[in-house]
C-alpha atoms as a PDB file:
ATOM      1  CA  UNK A   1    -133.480 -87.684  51.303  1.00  0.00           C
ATOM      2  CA  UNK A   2    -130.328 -85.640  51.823  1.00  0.00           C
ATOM      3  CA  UNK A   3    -131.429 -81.467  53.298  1.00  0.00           C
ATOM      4  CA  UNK A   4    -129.545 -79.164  51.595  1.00  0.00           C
ATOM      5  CA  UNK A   5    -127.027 -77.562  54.167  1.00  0.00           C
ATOM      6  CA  UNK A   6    -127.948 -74.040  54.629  1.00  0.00           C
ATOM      7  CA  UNK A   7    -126.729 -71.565  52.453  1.00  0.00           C
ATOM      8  CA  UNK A   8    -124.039 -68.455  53.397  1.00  0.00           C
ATOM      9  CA  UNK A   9    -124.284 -65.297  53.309  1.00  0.00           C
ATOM     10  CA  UNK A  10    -121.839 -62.876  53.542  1.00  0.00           C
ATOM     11  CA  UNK A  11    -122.477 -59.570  55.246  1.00  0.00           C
ATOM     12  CA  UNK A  12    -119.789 -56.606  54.281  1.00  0.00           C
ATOM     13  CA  UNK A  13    -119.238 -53.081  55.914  1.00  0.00           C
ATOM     14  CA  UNK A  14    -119.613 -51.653  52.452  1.00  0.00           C
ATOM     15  CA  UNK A  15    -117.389 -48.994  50.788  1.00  0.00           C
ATOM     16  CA  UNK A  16    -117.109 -45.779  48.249  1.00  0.00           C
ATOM     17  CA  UNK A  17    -114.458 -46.935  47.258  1.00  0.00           C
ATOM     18  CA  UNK A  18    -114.864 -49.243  43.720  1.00  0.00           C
ATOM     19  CA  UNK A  19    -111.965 -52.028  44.154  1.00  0.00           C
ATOM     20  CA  UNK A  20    -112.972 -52.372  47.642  1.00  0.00           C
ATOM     21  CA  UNK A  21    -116.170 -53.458  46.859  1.00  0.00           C
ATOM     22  CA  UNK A  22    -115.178 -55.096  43.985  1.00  0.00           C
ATOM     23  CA  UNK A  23    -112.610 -56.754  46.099  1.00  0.00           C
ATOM     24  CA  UNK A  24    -115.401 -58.043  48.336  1.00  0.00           C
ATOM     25  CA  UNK A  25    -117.547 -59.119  45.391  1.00  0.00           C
ATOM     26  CA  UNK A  26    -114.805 -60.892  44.312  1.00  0.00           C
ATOM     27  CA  UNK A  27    -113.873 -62.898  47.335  1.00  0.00           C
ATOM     28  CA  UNK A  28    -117.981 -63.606  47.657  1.00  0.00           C
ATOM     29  CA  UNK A  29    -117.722 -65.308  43.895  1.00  0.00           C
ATOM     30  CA  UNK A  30    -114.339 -67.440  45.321  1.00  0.00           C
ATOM     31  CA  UNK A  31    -115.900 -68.915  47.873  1.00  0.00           C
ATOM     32  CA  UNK A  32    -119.359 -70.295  46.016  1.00  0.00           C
ATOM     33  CA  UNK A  33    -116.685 -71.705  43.381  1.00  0.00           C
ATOM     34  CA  UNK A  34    -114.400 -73.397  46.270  1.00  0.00           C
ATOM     35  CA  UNK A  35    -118.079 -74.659  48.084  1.00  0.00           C
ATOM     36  CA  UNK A  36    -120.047 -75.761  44.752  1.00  0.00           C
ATOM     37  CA  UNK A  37    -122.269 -77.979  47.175  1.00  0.00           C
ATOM     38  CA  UNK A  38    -123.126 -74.166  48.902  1.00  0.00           C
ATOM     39  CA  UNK A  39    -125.637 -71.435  47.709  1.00  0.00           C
ATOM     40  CA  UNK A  40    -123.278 -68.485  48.677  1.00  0.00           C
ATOM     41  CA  UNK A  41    -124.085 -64.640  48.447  1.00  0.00           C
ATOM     42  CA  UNK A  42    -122.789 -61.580  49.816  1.00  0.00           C
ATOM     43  CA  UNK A  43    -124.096 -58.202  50.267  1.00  0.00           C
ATOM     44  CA  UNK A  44    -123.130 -54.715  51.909  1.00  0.00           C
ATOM     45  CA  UNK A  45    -125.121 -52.541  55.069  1.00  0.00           C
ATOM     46  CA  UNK A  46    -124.116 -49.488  53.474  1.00  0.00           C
ATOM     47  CA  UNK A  47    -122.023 -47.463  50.228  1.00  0.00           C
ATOM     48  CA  UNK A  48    -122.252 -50.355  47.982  1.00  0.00           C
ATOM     49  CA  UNK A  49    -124.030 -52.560  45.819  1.00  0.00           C
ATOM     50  CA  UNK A  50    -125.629 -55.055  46.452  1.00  0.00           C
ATOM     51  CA  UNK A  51    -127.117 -54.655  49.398  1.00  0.00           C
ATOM     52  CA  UNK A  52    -127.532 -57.229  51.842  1.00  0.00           C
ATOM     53  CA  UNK A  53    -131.544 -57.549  51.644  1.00  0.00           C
ATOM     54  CA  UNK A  54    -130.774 -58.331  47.728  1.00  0.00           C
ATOM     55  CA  UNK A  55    -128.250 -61.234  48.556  1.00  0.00           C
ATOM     56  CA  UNK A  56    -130.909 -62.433  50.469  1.00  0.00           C
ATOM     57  CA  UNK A  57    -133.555 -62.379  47.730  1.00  0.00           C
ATOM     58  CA  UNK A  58    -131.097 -63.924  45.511  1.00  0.00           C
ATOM     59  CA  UNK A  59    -130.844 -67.027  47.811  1.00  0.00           C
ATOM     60  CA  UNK A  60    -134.760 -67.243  48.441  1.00  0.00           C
ATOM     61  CA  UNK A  61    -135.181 -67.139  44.848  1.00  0.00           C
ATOM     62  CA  UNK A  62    -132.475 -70.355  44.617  1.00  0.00           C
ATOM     63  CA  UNK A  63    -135.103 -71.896  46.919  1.00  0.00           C
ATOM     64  CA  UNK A  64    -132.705 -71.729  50.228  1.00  0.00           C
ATOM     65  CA  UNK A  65    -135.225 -71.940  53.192  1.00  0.00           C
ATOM     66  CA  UNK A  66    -131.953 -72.154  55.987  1.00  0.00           C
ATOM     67  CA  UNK A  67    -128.884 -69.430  56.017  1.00  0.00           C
ATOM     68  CA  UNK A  68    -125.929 -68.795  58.094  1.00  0.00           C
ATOM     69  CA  UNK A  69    -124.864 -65.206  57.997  1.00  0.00           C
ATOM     70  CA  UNK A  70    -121.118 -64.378  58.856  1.00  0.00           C
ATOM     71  CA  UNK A  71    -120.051 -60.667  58.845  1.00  0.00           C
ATOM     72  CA  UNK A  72    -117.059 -60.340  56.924  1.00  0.00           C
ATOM     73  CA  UNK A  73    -115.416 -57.824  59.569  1.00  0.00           C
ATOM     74  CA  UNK A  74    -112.489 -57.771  61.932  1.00  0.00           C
ATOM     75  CA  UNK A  75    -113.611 -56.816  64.479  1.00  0.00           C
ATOM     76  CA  UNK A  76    -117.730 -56.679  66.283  1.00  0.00           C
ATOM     77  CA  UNK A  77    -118.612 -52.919  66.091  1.00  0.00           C
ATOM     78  CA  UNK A  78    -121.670 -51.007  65.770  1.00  0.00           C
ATOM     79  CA  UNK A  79    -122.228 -52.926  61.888  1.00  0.00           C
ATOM     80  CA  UNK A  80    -121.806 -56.708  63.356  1.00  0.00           C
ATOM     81  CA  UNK A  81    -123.748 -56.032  66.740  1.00  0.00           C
ATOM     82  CA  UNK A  82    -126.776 -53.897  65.153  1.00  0.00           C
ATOM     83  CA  UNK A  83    -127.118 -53.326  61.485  1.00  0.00           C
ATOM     84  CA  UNK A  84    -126.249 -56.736  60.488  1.00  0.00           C
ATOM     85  CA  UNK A  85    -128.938 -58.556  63.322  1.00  0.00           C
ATOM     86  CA  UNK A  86    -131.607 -55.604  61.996  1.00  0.00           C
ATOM     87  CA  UNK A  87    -131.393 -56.083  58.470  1.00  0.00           C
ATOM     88  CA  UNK A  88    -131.391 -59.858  59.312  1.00  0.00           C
ATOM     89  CA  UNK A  89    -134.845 -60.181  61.221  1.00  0.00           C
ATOM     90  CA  UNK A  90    -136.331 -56.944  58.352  1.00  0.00           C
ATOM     91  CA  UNK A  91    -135.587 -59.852  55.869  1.00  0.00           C
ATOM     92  CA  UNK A  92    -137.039 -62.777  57.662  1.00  0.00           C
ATOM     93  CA  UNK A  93    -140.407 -60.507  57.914  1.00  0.00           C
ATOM     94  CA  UNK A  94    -139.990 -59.811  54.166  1.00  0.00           C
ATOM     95  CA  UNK A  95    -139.525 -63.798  53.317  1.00  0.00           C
ATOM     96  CA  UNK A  96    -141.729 -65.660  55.845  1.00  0.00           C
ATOM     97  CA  UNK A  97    -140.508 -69.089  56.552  1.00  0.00           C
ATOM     98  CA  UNK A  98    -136.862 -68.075  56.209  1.00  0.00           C
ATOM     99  CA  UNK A  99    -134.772 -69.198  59.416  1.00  0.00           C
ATOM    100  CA  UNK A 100    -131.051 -67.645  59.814  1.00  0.00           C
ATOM    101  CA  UNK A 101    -128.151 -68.067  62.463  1.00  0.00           C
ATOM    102  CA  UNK A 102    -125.831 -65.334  62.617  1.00  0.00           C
ATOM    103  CA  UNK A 103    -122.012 -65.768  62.785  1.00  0.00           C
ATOM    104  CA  UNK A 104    -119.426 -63.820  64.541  1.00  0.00           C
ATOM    105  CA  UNK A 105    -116.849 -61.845  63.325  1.00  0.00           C
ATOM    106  CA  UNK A 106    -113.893 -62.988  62.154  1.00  0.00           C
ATOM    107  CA  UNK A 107    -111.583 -61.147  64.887  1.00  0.00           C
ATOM    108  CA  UNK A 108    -108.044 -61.470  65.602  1.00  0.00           C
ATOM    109  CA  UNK A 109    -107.772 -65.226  64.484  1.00  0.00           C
ATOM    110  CA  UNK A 110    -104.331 -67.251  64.021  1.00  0.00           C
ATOM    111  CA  UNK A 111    -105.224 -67.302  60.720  1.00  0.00           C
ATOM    112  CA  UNK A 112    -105.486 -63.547  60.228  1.00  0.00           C
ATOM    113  CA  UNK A 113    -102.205 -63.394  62.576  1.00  0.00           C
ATOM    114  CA  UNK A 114    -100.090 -65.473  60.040  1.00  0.00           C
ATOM    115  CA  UNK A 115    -101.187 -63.103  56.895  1.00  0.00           C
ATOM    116  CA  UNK A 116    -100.377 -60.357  58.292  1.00  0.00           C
ATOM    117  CA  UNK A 117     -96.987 -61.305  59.627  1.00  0.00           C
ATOM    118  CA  UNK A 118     -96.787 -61.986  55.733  1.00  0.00           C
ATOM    119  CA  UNK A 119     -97.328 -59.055  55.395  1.00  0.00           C
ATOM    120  CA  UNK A 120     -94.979 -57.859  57.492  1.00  0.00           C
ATOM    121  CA  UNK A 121     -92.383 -60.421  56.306  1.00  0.00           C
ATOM    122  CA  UNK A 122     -92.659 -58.158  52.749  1.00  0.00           C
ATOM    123  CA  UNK A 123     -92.454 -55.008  54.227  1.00  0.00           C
ATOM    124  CA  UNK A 124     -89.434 -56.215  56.380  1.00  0.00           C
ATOM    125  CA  UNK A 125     -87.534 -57.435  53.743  1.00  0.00           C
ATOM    126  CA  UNK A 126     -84.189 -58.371  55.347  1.00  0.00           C
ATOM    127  CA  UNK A 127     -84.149 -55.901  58.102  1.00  0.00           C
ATOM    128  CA  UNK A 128     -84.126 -58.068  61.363  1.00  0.00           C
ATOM    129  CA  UNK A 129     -87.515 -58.083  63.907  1.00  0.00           C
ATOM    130  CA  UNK A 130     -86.188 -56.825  66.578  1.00  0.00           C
ATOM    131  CA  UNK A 131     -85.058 -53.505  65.014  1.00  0.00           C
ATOM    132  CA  UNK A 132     -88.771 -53.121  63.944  1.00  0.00           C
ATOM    133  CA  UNK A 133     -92.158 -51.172  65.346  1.00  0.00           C
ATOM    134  CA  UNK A 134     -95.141 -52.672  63.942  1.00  0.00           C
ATOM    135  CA  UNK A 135     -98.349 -50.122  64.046  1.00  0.00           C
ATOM    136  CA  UNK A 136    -101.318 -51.849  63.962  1.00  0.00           C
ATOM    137  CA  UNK A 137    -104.296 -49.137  62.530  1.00  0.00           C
ATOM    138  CA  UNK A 138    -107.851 -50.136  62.573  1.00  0.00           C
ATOM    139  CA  UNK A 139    -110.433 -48.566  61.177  1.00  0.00           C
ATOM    140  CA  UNK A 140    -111.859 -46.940  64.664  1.00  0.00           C
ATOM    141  CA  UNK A 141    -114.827 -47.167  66.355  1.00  0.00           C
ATOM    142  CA  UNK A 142    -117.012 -45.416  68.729  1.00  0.00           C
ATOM    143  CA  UNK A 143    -117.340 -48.748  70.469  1.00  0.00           C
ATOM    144  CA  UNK A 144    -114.403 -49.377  73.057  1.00  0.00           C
ATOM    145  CA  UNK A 145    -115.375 -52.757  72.825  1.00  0.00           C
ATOM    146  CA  UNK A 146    -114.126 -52.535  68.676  1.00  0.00           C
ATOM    147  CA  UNK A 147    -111.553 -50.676  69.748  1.00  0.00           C
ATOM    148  CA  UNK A 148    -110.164 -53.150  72.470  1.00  0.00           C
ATOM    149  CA  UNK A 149    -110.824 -56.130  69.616  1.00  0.00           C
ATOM    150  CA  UNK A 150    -107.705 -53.777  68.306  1.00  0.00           C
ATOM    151  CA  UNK A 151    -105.393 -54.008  70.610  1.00  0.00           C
ATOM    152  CA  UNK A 152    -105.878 -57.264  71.326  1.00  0.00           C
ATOM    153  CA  UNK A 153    -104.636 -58.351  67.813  1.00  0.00           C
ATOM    154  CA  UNK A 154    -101.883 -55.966  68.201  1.00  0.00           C
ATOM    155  CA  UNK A 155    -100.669 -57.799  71.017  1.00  0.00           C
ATOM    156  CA  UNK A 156    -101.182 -61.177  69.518  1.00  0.00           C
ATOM    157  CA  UNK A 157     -99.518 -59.978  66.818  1.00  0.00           C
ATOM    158  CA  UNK A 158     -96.404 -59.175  69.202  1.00  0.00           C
ATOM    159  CA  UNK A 159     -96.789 -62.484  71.364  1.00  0.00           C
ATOM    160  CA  UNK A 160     -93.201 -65.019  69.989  1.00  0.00           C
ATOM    161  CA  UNK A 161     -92.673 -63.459  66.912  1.00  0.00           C
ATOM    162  CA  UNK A 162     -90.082 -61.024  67.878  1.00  0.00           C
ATOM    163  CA  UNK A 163     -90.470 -57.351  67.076  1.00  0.00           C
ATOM    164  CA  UNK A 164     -89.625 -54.983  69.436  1.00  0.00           C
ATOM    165  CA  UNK A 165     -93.032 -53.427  69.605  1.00  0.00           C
ATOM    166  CA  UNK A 166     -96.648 -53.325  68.009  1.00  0.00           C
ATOM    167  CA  UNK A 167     -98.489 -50.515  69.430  1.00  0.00           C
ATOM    168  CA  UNK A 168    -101.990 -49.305  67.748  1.00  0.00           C
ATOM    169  CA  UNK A 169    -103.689 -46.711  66.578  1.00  0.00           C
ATOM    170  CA  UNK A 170    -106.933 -45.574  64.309  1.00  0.00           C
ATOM    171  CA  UNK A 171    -108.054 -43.879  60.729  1.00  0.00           C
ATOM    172  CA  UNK A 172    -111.151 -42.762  62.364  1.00  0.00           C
ATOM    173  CA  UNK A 173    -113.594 -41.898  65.445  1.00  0.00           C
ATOM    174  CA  UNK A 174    -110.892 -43.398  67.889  1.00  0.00           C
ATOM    175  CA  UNK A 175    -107.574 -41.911  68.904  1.00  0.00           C
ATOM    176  CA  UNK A 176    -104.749 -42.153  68.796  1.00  0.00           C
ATOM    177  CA  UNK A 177    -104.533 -41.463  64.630  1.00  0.00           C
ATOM    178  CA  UNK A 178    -102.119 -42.142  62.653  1.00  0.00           C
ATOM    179  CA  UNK A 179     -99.590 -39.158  63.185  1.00  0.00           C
ATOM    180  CA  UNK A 180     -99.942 -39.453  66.485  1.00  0.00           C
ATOM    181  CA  UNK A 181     -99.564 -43.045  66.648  1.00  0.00           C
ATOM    182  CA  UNK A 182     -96.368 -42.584  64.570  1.00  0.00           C
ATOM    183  CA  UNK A 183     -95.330 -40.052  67.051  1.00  0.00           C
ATOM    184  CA  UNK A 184     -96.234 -42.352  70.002  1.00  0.00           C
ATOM    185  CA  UNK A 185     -93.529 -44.688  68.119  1.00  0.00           C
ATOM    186  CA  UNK A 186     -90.664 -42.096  68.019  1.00  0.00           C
ATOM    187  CA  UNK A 187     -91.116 -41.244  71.995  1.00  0.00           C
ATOM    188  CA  UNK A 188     -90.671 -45.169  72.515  1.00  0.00           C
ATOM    189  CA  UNK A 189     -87.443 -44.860  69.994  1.00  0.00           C
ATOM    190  CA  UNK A 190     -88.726 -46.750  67.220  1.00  0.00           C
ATOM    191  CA  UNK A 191     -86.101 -46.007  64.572  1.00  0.00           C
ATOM    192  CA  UNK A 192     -87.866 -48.242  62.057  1.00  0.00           C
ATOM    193  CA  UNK A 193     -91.829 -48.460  61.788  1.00  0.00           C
ATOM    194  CA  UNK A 194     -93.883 -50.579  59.437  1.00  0.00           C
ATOM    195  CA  UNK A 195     -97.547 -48.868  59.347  1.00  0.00           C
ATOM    196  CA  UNK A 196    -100.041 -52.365  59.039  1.00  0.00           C
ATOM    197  CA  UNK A 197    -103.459 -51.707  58.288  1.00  0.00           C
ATOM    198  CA  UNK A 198    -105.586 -53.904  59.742  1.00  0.00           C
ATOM    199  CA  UNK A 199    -108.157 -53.996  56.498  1.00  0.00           C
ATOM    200  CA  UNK A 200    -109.021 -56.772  55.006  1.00  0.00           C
ATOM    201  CA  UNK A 201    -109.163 -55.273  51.532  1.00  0.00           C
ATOM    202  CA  UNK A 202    -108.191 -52.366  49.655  1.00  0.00           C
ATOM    203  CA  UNK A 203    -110.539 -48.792  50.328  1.00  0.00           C
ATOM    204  CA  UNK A 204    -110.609 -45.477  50.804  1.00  0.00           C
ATOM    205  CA  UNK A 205    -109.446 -45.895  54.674  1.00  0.00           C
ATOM    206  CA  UNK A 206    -106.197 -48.126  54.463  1.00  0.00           C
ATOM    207  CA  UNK A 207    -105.432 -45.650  51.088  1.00  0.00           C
ATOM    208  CA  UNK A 208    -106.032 -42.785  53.898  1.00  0.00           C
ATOM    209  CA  UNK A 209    -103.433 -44.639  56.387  1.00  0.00           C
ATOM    210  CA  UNK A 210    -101.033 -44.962  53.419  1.00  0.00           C
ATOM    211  CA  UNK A 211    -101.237 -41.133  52.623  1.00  0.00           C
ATOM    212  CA  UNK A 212    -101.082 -40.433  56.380  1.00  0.00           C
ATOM    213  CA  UNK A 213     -97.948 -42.300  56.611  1.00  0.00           C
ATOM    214  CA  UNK A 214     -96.402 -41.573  53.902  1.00  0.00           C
ATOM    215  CA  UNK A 215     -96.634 -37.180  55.410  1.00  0.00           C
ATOM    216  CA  UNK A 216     -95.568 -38.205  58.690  1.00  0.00           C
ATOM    217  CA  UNK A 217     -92.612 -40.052  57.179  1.00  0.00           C
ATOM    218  CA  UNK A 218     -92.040 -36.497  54.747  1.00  0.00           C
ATOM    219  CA  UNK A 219     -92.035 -34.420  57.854  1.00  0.00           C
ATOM    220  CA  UNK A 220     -89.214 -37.321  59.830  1.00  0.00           C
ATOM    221  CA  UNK A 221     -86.533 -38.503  57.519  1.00  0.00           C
ATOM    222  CA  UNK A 222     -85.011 -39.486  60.728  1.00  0.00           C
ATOM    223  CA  UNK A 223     -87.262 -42.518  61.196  1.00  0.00           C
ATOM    224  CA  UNK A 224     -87.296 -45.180  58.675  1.00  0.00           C
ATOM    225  CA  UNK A 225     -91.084 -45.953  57.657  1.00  0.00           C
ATOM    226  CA  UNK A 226     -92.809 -48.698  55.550  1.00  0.00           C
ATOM    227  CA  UNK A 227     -96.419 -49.053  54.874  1.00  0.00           C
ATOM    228  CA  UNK A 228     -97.330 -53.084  54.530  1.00  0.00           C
ATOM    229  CA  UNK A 229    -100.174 -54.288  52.555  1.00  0.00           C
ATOM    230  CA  UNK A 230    -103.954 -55.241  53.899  1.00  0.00           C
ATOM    231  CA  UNK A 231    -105.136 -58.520  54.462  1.00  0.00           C
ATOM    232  CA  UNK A 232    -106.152 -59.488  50.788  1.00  0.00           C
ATOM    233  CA  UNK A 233    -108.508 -62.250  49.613  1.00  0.00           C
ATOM    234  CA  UNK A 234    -105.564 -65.211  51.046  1.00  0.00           C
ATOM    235  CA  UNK A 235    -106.624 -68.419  51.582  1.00  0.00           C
ATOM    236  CA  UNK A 236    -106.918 -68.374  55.158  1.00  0.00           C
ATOM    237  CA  UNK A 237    -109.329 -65.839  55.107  1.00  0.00           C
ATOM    238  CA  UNK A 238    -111.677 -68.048  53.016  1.00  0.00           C
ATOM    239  CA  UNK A 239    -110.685 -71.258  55.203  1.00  0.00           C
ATOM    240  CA  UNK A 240    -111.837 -68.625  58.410  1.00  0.00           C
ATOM    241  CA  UNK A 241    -115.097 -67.651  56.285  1.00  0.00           C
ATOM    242  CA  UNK A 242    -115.927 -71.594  56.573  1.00  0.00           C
ATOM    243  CA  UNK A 243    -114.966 -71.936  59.857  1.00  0.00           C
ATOM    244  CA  UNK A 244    -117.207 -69.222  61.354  1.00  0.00           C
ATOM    245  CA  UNK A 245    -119.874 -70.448  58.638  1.00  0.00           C
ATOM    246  CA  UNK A 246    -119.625 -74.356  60.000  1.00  0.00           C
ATOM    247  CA  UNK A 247    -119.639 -72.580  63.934  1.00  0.00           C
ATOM    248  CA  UNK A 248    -122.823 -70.562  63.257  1.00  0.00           C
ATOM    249  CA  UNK A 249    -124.508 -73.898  61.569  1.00  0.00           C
ATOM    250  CA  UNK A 250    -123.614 -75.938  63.968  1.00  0.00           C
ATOM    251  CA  UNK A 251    -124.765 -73.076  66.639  1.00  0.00           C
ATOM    252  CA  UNK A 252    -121.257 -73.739  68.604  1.00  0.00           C
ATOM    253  CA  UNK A 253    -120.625 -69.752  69.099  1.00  0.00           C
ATOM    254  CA  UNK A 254    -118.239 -70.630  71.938  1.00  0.00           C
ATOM    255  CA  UNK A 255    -116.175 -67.899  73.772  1.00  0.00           C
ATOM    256  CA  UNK A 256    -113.540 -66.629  72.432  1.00  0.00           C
ATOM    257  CA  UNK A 257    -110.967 -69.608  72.134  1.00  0.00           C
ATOM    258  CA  UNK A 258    -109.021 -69.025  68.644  1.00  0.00           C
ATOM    259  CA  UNK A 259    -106.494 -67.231  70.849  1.00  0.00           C
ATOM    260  CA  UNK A 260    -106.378 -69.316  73.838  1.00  0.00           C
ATOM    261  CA  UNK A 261    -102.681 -70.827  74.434  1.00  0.00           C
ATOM    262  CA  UNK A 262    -104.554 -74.212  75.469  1.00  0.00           C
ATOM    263  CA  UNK A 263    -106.040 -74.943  72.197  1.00  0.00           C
ATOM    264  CA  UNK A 264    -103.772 -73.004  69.651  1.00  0.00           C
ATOM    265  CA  UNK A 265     -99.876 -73.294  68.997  1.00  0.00           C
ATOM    266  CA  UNK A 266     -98.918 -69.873  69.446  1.00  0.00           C
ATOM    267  CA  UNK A 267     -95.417 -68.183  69.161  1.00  0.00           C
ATOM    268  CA  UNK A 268     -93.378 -69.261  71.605  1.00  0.00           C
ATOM    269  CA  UNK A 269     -96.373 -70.821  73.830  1.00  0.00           C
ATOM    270  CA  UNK A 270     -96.811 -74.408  71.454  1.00  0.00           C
ATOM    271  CA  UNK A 271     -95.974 -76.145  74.820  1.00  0.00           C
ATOM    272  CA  UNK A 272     -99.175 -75.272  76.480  1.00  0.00           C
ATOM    273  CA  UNK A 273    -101.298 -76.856  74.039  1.00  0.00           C
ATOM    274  CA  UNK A 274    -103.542 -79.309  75.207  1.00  0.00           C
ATOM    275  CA  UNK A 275    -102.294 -79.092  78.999  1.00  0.00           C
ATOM    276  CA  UNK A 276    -104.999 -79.540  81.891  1.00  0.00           C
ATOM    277  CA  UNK A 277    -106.175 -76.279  83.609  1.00  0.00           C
ATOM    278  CA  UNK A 278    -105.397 -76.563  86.817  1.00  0.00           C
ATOM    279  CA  UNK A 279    -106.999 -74.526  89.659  1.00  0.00           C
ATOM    280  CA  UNK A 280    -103.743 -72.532  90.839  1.00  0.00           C
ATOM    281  CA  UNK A 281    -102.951 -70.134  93.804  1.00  0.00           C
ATOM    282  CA  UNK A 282    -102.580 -66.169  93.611  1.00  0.00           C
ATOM    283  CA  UNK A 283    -100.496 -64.646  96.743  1.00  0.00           C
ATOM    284  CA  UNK A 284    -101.535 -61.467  95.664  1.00  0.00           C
ATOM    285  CA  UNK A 285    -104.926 -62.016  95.578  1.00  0.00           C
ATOM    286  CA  UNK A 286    -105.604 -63.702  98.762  1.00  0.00           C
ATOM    287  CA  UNK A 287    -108.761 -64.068  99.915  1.00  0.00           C
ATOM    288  CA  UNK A 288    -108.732 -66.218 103.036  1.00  0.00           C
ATOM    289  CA  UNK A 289    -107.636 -65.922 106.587  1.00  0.00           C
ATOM    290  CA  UNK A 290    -108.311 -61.941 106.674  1.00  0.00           C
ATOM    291  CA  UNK A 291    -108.140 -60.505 110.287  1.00  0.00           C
ATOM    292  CA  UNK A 292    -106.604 -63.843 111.908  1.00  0.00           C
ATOM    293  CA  UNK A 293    -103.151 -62.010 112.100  1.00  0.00           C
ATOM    294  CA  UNK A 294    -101.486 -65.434 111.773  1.00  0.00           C
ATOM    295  CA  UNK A 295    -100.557 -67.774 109.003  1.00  0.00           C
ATOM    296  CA  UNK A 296    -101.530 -68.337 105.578  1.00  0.00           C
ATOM    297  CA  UNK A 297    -101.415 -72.168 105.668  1.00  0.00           C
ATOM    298  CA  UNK A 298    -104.740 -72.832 103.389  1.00  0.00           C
ATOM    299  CA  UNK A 299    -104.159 -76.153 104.995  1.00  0.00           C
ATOM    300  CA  UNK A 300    -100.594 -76.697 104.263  1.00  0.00           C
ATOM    301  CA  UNK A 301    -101.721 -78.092 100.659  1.00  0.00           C
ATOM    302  CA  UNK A 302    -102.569 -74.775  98.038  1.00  0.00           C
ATOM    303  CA  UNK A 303     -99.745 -75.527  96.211  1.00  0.00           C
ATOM    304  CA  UNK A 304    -100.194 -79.650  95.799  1.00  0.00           C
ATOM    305  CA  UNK A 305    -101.910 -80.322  92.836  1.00  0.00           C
ATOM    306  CA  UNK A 306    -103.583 -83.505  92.652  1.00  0.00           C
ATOM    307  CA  UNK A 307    -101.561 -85.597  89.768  1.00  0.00           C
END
């Protein structure tokens, strides 16, 4: 007898705004019909219908018993780290004999990388990288943690590929905002700035950063300003889905290694894939021989690694 693998479910932020959600709905119906061999639902913690607690009655009532729940977020903010985790365990009270693992976040992933350099790429149109800003706006957090998650795809994002800067800024609860974000571009001479919200689909937020822009760019006709699109149902961000679904199954929620030049080919780094880590030495951070007041030898050999 073959078990059933557990089922997914998708956990959303939730929105006010109608194609949003719909979006989300929508990419929640793609990915049952790519995975017919899944039971697949997707609900929101707040805004929108469904909620999540109904997704989850939906599955129990297709006889799952087993679920993996991946929260369909960028980045691991109040929503991933609380809400999702409490609504989780209220439902397994609510449906005894229901067992979950719980997914990470989809965070600043190759994957997500490439689609938004597409994005980028149409934004761009001919003009040449290096004559380009990139802002990066998030939605904003009162977590620094969330925040961070931010700039650390921003920087990704600027890693080999050629721009001549991606700084980052925030539609909400976190400076800097937009305007001054822009602004923050001008100081550093940005004479061309592509606004990229980092969204995965349409809402009222990235429309916000778009209207935001768009006054900033009113008020400088100096600086040449494009707003690029958000994320968007692509295919890698179903393929990621999967991947964070077969990681929380499997229960290998390893640290964070999507971004590690060891394991991925990234811009400019594809060399380091696959190399050994060696242990290696830090002059500047020397902790041995203090108060001898001669010689750092380490034994003549901190520089030989064994081959």
């Amino acid at each position: 007898m073959t078990t059933q693998p557990p089922a997914l479910l998708i956990a959303g932020h939730g929105t006010r705004d109608e194609a949003g959600a719909e979006a989300f709905r929508d990419f929640v119906k793609e990915l049952g019909r790519r995975h017919p061999e899944l039971p697949v639902a997707g609900g929101f913690i707040e805004l929108s219908p469904p909620p999540l607690g109904e997704a989850v009655t939906e599955l129990v009532e297709r006889g799952v018993r087993r679920f993996a729940a991946v929260p369909l977020m960028l980045v691991s903010a109040g929503h991933a780290k609380g809400d999702i985790p409490a609504a989780l365990a209220r439902e397994k009270e609510r449906h005894p004999g229901v067992t979950y693992t719980y997914g990470r976040p989809l965070g600043p992933h190759p994957a997500l990388l490439r689609v938004l350099e597409r994005r980028l790429d149409e934004a761009l149109g001919d003009t040449a990288r290096e004559d380009v800003t990139v802002l990066l706006v998030g939605r904003g957090s009162t977590d620094p943690d969330a925040n961070a998650e931010v700039c650390k795809a921003a920087r990704l994002l600027w890693e080999g590929r050629g721009y001549a800067g991606v700084e980052t800024a925030f539609v909400s609860l976190a400076a800097p905002d937009v305007p001054s974000g822009l602004d923050r571009c001008a100081r550093l001479g940005a004479r061309r700035i592509v606004v990229l919200p980092y969204f995965l689909f349409t809402g009222i937020l990235p429309e916000r950063v778009r209207r935001q822009t768009e006054e900033w760019a009113a008020a400088h006709p100096e600086t040449e300003v494009r707003s690029a699109d958000v994320i968007g149902p692509e295919p890698e961000l179903l393929d990621l889905v999967m991947e964070r679904y077969a990681e929380a199954v499997a229960g290998d929620l390893r640290m964070n290694c999507d971004s590690c030049v060891y394991r991925i080919a990234l811009p400019g780094f594809e060399d380091k894939v696959g190399l050994p880590q060696q242990p290696h030495f830090h002059p500047d951070d020397d902790g041995h021989d203090h108060g001898h007041g001669h010689g750092h030898h380490h034994g003549g050999h901190s520089h030989s690694h064994a081959h």
